[in-house]
C-alpha atoms as a PDB file:
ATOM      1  CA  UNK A   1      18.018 -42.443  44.145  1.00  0.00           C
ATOM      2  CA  UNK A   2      16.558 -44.330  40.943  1.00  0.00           C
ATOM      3  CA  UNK A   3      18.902 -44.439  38.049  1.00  0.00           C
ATOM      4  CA  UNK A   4      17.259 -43.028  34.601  1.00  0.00           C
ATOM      5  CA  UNK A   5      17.602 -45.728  32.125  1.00  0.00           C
ATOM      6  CA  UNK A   6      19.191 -45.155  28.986  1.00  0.00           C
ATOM      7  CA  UNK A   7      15.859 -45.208  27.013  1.00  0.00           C
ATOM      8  CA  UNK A   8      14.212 -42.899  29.465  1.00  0.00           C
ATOM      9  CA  UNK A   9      17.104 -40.787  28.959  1.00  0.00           C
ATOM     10  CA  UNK A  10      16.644 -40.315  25.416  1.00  0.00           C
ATOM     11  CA  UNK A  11      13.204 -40.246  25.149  1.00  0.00           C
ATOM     12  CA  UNK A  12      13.764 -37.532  27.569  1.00  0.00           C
ATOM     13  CA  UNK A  13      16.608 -35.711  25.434  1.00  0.00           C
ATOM     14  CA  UNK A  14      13.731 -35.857  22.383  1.00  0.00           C
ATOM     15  CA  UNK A  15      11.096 -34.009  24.080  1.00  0.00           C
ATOM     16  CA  UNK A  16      13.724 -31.341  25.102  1.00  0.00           C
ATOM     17  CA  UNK A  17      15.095 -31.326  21.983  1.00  0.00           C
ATOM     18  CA  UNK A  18      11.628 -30.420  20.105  1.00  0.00           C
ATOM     19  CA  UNK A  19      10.192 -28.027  23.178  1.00  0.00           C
ATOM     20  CA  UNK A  20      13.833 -26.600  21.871  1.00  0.00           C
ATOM     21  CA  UNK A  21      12.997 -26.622  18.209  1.00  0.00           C
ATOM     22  CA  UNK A  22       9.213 -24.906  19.024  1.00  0.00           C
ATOM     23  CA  UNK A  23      10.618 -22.409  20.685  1.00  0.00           C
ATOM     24  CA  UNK A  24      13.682 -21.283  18.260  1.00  0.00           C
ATOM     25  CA  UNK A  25      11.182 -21.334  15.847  1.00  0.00           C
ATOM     26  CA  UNK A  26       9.416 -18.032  17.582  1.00  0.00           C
ATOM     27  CA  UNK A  27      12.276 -16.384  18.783  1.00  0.00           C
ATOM     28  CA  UNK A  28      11.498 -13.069  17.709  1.00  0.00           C
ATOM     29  CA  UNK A  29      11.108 -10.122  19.906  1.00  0.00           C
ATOM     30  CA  UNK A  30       6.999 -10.756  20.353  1.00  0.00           C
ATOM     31  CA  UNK A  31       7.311 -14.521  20.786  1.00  0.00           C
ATOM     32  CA  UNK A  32       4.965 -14.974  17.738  1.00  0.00           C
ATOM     33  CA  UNK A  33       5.247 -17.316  14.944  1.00  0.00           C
ATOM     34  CA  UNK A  34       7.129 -15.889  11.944  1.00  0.00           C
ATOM     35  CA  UNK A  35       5.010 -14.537   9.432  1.00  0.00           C
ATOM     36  CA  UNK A  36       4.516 -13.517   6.106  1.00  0.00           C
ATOM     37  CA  UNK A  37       1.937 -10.792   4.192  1.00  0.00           C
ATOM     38  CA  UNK A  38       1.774 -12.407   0.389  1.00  0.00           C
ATOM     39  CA  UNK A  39       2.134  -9.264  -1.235  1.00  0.00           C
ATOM     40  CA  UNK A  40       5.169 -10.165  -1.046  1.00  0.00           C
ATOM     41  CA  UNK A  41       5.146 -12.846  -3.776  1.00  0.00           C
ATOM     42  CA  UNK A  42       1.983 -11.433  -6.132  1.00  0.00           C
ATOM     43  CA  UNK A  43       4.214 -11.750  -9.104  1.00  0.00           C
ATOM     44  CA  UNK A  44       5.066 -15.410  -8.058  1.00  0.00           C
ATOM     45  CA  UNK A  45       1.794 -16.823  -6.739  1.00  0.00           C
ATOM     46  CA  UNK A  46      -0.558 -16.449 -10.119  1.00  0.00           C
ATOM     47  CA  UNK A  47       1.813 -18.338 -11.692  1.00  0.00           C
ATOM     48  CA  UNK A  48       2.790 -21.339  -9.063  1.00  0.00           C
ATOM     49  CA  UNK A  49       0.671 -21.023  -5.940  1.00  0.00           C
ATOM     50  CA  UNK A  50       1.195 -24.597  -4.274  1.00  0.00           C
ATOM     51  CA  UNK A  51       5.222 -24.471  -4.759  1.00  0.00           C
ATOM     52  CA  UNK A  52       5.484 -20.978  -3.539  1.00  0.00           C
ATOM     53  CA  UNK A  53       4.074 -21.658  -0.541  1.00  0.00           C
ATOM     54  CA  UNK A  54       5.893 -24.885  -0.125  1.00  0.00           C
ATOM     55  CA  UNK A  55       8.857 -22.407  -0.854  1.00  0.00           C
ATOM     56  CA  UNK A  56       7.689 -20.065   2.127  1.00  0.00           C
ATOM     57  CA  UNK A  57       7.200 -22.647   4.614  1.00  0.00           C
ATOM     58  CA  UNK A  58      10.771 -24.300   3.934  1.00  0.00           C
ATOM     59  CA  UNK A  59      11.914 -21.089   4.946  1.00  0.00           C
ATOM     60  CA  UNK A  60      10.512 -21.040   8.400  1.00  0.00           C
ATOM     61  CA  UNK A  61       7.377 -18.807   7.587  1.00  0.00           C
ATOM     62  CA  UNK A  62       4.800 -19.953   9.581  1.00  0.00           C
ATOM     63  CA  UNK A  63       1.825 -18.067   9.219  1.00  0.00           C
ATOM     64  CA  UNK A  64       1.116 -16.165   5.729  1.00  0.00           C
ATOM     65  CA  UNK A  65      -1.607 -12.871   5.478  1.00  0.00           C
ATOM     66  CA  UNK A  66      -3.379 -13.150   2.189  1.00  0.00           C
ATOM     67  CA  UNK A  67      -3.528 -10.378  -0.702  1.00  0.00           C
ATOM     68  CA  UNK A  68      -6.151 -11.952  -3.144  1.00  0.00           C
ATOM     69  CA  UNK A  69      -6.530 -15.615  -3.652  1.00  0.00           C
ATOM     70  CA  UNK A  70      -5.601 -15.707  -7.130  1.00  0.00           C
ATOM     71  CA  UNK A  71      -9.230 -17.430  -8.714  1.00  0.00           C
ATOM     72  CA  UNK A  72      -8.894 -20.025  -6.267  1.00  0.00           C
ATOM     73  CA  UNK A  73     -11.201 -22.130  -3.912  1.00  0.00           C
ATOM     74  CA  UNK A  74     -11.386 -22.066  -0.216  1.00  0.00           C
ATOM     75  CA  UNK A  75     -10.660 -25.815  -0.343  1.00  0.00           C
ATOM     76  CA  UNK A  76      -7.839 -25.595  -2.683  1.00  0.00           C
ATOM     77  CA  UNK A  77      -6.108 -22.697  -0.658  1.00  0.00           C
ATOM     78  CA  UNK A  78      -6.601 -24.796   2.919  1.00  0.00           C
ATOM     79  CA  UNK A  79      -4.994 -27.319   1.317  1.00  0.00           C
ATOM     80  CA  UNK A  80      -2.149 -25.833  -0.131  1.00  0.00           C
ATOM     81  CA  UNK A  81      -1.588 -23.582   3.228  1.00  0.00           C
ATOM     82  CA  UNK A  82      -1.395 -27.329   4.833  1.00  0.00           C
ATOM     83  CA  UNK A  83       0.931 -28.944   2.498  1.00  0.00           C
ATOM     84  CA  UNK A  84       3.741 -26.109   2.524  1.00  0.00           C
ATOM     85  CA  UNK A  85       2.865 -26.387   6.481  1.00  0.00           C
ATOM     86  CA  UNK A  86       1.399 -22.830   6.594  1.00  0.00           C
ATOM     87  CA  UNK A  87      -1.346 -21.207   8.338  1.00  0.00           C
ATOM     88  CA  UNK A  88      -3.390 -18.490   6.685  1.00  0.00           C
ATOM     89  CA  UNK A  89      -4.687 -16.022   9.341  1.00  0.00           C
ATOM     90  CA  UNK A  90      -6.090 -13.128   7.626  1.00  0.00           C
ATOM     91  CA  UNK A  91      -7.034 -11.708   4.243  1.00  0.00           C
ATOM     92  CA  UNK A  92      -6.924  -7.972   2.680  1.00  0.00           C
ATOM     93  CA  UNK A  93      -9.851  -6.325   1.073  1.00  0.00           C
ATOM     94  CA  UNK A  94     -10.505  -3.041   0.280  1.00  0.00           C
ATOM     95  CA  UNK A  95     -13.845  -1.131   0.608  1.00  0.00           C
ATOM     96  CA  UNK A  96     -15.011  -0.833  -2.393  1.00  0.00           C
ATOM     97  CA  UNK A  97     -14.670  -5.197  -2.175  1.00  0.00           C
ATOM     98  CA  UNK A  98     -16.170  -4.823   1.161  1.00  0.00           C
ATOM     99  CA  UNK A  99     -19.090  -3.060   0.672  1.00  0.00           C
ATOM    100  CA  UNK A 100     -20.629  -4.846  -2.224  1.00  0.00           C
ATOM    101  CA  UNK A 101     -19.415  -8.389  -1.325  1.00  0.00           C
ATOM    102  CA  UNK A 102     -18.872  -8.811   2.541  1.00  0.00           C
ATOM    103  CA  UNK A 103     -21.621 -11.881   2.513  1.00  0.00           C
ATOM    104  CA  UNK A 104     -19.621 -13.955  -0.141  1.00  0.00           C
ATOM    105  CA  UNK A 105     -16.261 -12.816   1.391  1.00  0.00           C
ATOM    106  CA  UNK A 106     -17.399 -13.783   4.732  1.00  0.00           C
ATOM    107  CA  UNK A 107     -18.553 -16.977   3.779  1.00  0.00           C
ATOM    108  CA  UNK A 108     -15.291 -17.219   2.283  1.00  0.00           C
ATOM    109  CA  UNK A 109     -13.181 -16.482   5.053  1.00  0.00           C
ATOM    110  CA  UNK A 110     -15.183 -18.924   7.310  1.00  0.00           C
ATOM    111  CA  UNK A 111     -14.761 -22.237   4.887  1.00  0.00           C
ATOM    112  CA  UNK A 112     -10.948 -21.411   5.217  1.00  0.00           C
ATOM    113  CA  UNK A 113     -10.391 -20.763   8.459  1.00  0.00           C
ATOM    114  CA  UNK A 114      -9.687 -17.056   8.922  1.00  0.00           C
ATOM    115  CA  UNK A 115      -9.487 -15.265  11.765  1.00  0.00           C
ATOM    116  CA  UNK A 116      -9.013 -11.860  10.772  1.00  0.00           C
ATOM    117  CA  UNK A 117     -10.443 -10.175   7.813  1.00  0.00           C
ATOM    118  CA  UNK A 118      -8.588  -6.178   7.098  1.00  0.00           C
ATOM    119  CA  UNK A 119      -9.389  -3.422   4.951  1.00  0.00           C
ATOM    120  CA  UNK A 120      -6.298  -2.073   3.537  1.00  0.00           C
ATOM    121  CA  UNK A 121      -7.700   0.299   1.410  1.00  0.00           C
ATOM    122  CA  UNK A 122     -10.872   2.773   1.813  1.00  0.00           C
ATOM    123  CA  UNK A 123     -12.658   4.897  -0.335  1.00  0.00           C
ATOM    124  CA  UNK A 124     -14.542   8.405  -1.054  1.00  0.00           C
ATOM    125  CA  UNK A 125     -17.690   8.282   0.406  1.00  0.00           C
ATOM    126  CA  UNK A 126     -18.724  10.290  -3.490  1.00  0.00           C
ATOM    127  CA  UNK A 127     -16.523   7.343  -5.346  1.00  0.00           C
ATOM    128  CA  UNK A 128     -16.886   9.597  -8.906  1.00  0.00           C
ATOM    129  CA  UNK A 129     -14.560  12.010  -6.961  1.00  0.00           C
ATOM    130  CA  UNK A 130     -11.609   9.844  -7.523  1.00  0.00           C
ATOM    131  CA  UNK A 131     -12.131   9.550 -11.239  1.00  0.00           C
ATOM    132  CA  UNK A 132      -8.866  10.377 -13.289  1.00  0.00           C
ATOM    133  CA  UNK A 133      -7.003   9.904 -10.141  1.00  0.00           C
ATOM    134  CA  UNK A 134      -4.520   7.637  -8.744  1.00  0.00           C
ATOM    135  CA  UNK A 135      -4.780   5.471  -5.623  1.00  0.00           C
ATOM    136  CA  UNK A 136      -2.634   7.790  -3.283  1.00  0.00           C
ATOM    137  CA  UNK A 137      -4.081  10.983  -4.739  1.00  0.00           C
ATOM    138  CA  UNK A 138      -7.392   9.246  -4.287  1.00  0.00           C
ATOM    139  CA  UNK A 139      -6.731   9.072  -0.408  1.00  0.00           C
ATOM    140  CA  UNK A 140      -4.897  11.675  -0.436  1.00  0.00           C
ATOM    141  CA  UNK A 141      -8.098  13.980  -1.573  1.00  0.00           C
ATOM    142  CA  UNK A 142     -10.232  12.492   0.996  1.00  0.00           C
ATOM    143  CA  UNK A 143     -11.611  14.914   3.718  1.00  0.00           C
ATOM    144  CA  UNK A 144     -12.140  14.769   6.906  1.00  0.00           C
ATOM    145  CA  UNK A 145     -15.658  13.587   6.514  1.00  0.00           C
ATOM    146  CA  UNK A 146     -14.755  10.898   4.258  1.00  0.00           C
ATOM    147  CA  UNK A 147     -12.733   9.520   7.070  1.00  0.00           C
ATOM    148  CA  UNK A 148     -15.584   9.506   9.025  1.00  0.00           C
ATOM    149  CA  UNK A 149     -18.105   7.706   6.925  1.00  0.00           C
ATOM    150  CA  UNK A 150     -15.246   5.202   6.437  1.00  0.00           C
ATOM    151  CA  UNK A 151     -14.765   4.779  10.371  1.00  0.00           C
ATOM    152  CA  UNK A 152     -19.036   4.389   9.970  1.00  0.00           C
ATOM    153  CA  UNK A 153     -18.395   1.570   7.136  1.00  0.00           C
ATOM    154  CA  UNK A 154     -16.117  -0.054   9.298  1.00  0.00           C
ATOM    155  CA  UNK A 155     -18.120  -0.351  12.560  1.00  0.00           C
ATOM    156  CA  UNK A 156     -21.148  -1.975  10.153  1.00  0.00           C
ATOM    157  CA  UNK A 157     -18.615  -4.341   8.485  1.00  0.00           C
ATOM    158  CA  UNK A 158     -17.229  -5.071  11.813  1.00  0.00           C
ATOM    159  CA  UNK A 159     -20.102  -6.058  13.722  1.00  0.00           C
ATOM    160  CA  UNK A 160     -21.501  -8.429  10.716  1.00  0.00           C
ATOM    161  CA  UNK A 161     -17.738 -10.044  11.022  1.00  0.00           C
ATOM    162  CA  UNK A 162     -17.895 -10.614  14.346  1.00  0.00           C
ATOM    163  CA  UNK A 163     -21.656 -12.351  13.755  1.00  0.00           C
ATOM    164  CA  UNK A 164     -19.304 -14.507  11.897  1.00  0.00           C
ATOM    165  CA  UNK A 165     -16.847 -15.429  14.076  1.00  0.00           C
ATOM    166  CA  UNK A 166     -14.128 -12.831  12.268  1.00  0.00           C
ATOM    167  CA  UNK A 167     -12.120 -10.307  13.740  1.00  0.00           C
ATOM    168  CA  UNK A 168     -12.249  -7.321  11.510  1.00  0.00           C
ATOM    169  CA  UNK A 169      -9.722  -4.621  10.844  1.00  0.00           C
ATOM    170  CA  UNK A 170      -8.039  -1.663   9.343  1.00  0.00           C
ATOM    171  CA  UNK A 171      -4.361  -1.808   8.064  1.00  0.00           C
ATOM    172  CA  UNK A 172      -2.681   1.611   7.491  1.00  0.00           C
ATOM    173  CA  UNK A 173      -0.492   2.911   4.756  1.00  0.00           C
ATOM    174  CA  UNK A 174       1.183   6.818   4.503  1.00  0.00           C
ATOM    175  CA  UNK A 175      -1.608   8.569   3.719  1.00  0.00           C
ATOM    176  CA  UNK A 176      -3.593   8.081   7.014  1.00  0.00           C
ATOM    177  CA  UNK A 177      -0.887  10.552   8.298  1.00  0.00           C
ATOM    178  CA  UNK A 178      -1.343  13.765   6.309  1.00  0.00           C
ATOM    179  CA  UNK A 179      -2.466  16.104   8.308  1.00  0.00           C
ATOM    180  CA  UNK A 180      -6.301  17.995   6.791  1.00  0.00           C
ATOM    181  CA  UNK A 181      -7.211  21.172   7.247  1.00  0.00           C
ATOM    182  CA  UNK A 182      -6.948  22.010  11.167  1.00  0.00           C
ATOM    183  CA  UNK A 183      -4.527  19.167  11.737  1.00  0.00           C
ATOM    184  CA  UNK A 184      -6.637  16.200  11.873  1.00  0.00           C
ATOM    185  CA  UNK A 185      -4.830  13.203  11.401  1.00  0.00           C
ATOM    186  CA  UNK A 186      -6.942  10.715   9.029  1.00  0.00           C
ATOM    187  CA  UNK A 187      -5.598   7.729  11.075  1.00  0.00           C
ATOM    188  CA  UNK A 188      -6.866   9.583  14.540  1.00  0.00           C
ATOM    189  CA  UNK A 189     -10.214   9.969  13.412  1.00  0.00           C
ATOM    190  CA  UNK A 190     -10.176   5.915  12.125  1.00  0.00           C
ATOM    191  CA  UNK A 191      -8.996   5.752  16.014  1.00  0.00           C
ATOM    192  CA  UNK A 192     -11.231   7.639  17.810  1.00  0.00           C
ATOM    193  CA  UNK A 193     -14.768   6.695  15.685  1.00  0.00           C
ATOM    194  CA  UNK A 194     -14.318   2.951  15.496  1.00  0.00           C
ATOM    195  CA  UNK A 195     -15.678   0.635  18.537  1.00  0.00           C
ATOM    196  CA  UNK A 196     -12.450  -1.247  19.715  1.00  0.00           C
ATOM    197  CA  UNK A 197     -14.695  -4.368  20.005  1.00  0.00           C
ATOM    198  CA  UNK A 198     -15.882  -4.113  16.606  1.00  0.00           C
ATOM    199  CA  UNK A 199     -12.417  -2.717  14.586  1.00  0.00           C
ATOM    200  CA  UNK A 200      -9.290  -3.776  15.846  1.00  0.00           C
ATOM    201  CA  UNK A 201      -5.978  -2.386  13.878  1.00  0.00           C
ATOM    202  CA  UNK A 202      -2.920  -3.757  11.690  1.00  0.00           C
ATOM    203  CA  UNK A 203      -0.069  -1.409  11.953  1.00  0.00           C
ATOM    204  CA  UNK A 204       2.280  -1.675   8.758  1.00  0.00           C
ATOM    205  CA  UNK A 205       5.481   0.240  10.903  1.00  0.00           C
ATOM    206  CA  UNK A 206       7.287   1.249   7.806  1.00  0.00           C
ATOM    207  CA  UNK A 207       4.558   3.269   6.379  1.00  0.00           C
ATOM    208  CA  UNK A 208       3.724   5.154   9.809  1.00  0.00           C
ATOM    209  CA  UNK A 209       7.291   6.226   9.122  1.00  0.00           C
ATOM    210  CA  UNK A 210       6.991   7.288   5.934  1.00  0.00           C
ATOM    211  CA  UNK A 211       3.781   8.892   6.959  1.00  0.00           C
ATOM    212  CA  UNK A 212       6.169  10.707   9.161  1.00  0.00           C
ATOM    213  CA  UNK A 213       4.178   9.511  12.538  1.00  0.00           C
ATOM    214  CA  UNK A 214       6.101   7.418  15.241  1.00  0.00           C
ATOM    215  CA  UNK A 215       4.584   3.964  15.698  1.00  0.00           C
ATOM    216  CA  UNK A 216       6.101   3.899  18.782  1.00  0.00           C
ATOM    217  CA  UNK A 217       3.893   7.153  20.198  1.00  0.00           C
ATOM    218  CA  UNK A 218       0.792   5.212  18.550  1.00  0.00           C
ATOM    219  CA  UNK A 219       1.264   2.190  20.630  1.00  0.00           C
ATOM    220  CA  UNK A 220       1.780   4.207  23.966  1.00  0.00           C
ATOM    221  CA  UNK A 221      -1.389   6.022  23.196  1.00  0.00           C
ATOM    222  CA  UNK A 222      -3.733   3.403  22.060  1.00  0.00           C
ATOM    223  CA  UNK A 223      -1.459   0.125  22.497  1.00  0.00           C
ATOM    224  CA  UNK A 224      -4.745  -2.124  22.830  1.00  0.00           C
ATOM    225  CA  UNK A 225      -6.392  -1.392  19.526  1.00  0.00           C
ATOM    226  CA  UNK A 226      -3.117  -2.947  17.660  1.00  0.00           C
ATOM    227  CA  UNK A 227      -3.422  -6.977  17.293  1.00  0.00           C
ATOM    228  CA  UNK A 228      -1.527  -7.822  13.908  1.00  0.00           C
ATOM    229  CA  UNK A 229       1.921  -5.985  12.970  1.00  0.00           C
ATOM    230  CA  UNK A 230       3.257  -5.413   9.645  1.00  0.00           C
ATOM    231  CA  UNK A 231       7.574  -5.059   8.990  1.00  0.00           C
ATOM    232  CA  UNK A 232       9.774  -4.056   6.609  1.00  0.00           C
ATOM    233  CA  UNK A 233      12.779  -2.073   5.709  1.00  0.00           C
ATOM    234  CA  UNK A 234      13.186   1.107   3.798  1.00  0.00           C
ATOM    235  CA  UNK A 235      16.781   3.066   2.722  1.00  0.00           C
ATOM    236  CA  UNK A 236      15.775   6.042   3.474  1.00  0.00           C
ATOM    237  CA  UNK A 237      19.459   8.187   3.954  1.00  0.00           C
ATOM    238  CA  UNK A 238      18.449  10.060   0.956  1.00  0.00           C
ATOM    239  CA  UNK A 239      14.752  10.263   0.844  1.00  0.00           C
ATOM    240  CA  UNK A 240      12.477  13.467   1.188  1.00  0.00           C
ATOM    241  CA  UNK A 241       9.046  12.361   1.703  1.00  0.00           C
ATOM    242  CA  UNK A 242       7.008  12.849  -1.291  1.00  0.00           C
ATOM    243  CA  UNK A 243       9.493  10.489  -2.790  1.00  0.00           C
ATOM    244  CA  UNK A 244       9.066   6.397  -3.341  1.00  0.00           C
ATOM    245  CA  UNK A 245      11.071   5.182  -0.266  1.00  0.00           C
ATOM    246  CA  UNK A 246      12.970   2.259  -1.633  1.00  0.00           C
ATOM    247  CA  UNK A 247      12.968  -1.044  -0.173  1.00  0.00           C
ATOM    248  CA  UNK A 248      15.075  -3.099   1.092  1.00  0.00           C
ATOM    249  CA  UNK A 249      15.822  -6.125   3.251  1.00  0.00           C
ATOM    250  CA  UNK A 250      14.955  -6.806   6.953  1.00  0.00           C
ATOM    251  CA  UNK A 251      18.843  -6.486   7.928  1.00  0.00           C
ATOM    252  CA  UNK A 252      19.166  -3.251   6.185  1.00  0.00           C
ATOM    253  CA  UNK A 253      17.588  -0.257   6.075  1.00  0.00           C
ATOM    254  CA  UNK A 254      16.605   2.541   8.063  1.00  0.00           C
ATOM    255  CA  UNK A 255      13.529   1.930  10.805  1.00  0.00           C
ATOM    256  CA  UNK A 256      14.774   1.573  14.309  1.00  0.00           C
ATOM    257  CA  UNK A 257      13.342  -1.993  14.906  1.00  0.00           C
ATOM    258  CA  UNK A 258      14.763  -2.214  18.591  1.00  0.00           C
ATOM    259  CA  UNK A 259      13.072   1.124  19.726  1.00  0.00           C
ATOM    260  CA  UNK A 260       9.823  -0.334  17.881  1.00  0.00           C
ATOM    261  CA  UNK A 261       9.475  -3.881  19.292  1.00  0.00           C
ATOM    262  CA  UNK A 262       9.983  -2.629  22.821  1.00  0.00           C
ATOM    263  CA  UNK A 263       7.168  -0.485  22.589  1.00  0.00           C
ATOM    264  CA  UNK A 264       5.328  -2.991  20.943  1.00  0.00           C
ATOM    265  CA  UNK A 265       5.824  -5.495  23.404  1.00  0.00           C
ATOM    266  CA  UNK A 266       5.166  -3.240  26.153  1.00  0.00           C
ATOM    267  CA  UNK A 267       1.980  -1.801  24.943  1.00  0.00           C
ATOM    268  CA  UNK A 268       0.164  -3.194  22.246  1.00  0.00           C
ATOM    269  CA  UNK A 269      -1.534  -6.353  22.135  1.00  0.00           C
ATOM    270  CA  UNK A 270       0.436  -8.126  18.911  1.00  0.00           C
ATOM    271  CA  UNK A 271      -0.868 -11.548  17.766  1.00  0.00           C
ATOM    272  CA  UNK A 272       0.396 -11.907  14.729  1.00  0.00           C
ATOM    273  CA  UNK A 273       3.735  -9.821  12.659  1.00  0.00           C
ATOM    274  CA  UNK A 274       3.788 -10.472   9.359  1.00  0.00           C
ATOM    275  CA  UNK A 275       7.095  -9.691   7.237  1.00  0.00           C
ATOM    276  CA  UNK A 276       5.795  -7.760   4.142  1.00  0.00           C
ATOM    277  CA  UNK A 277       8.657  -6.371   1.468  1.00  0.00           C
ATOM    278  CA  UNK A 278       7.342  -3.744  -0.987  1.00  0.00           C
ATOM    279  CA  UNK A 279       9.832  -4.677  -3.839  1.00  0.00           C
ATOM    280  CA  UNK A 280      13.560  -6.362  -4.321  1.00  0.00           C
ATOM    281  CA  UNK A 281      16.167  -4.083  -6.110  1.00  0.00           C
ATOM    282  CA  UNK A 282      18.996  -5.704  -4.956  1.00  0.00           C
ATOM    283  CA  UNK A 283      18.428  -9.685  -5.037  1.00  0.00           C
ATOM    284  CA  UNK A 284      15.342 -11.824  -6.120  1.00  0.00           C
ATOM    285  CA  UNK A 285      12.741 -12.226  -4.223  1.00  0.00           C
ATOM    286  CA  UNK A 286      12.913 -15.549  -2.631  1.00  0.00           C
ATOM    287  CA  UNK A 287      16.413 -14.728  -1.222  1.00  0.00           C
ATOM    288  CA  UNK A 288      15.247 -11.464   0.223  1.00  0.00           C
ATOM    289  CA  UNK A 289      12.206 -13.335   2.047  1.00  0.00           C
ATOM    290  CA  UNK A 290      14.812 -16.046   3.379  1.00  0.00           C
ATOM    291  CA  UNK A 291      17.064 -12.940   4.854  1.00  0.00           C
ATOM    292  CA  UNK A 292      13.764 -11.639   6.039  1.00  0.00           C
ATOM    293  CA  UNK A 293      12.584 -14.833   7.889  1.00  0.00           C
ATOM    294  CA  UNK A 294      16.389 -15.308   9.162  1.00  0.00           C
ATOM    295  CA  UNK A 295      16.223 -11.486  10.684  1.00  0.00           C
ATOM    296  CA  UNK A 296      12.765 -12.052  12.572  1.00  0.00           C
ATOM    297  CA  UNK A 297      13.606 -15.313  14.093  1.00  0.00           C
ATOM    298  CA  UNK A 298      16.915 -14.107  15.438  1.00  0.00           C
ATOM    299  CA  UNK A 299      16.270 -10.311  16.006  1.00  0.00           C
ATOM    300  CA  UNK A 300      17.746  -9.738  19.331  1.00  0.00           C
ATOM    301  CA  UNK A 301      17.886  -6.111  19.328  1.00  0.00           C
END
C-alpha cells in the first residue's frame, strides 16, 4: 500500500477541516443556514446599516429577511449584504405597499437578488373602515370576506411575482387565528383560497402560539405550503392572551421548540428559518441576537 505523504496529508486534513466548518455552521435542527428577520435591528439599521450587518454576520448569521431598506439602493444593499458576508433572501411588504407599487418593488427585488418577496400585513378590502383604528384592531375587524379578497390579492400578486422570477408569500401574525363568526379561521381561508404554486407561506411559530393555534397541527395538515420559518421566544408563565406576550431570548422562554422542529422537519418543506426577536427587556440587542444565533446553531433538542 502507497504511503500518504505528509503534504497530501494535510492538504487532506484542510478540506476535512472546512467540509467540518460548513457543516457546524448549519447545525440546526432543519440543516439550513442560520438566519436572521431585520426587524430585529430597525432601531439600529437607520442609523448604521453597513456595520450592523457586518455585526450580524460576525455572529454567524448567514442569511438576513429584510423589513424596509431604510432609503437605500439595490446596489448599495447587495453590497453591504456582501461585505458583512450575508445573503438577503426575502423582503416584507404589506398590501397596501403591494398593491400600488408591486412593479417598482419587483424591479427592486430582482436588481438585488431576492428570492422571496412576503406580505406581512393585509388590509380591508373598504380601507376607510380602519380609520381611527389601530393595526391589530384593524385586522382584527376584518371579516370573513375581507380575508377572501385578500387571498384574491394574493393569487394576482403572486402570479406577476412568479413572471418575475419571485416566490411570493404570506407571513402570519396572531390575528389570522381569531376565530369569525361560525368559526372560520382567517389563516384557513388564506389556506384554502390561495394556489400553492402561486402563494407559498412564512410561518412566524411564536405568533401561531399566541394566536392560540398549534404550528405543529398546521404543518401536519398542510406541511407543503410552508417554505420560510420564523422563531422566537416568548415568557409566557403569566400571560392571558389579550395581553403583550413579552419577549425574550432563544434559550428562554416558553414555545416547545423540540416538539416544533420535529414536525417541521417531518412535514413542511422549510428553506429558510429566520431568528426574529420582537423586543430586548433584559440585555441589548446585539447580545440577545448573539444568544439567538448560538441557540439555532447548536439546538439539539
Amino acid at each position: 500500500m502507497t504511503g500518504i505523504s505528509r503534504r497530501d496529508f494535510v492538504k487532506g486534513a484542510a478540506a476535512c477541516a472546512a467540509v467540518f466548518e460548513a457543516r457546524a455552521a448549519f447545525a440546526n435542527p432543519l440543516g439550513l443556514p442560520i438566519g436572521l428577520q431585520l426587524y430585529s435591528v430597525r432601531d439600529l439599521l437607520p442609523t448604521d446599516y453597513a456595520g450592523t450587518l457586518k455585526q450580524l454576520g460576525a455572529m454567524g448569521y448567514q442569511e438576513v429577511e429584510a423589513a424596509g431598506f431604510f432609503n437605500h439602493s439595490a446596489a448599495d444593499v447587495k453590497q453591504a449584504m456582501r461585505d458583512a458576508g450575508l445573503r438577503c433572501v426575502s423582503a416584507h411588504y404589506s398590501l397596501a405597499d403591494l398593491q400600488p407599487k408591486l412593479a417598482e418593488i419587483l424591479e427592486y427585488a430582482r436588481d438585488l437578488g431576492l428570492s422571496y418577496i412576503i406580505c406581512s400585513s393585509p388590509m380591508m378590502r373598504d380601507p376607510s373602515r380602519a380609520k381611527g383604528l389601530g393595526w391589530a384592531q384593524s385586522i382584527e375587524a376584518m371579516t370573513v370576506d375581507d380575508w377572501k379578497w385578500n387571498a384574491e390579492q394574493f393569487n394576482a400578486i403572486g402570479a406577476k411575482a412568479q413572471a418575475a422570477g419571485i416566490q411570493f408569500g404570506y407571513h402570519n401574525h396572531f390575528v389570522e387565528f381569531h376565530p369569525k363568526a361560525g368559526g372560520v379561521i382567517p389563516y384557513d381561508v388564506i389556506l384554502e383560497n390561495t394556489d400553492p404554486k402561486l402563494v407559498t407561506m412564512e410561518m412566524d411559530v411564536g405568533w401561531v402560539v399566541i394566536g392560540g393555534a398549534k404550528p405543529e397541527e398546521y404543518f401536519r395538515k398542510h406541511g407543503k405550503r410552508f417554505t420560510q420559518l420564523h422563531v422566537k421566544q416568548f415568557k409566557l408563565e403569566n400571560w392571558k392572551p389579550g395581553e403583550e406576550p413579552i419577549s425574550t431570548e432563544m434559550n428562554q422562554g416558553s414555545l416547545d421548540y423540540k416538539k416544533i422542529f420535529a414536525a417541521a422537519a417531518k412535514y413542511a418543506s422549510i428553506r429558510h428559518i429566520y431568528v426574529e426577536q420582537e423586543a430586548f427587556p433584559d440585555m441589548p440587542a446585539m447580545e440577545a441576537l448573539q444568544v439567538d444565533a448560538k441557540w439555532l446553531k447548536d439546538f439539539s433538542g
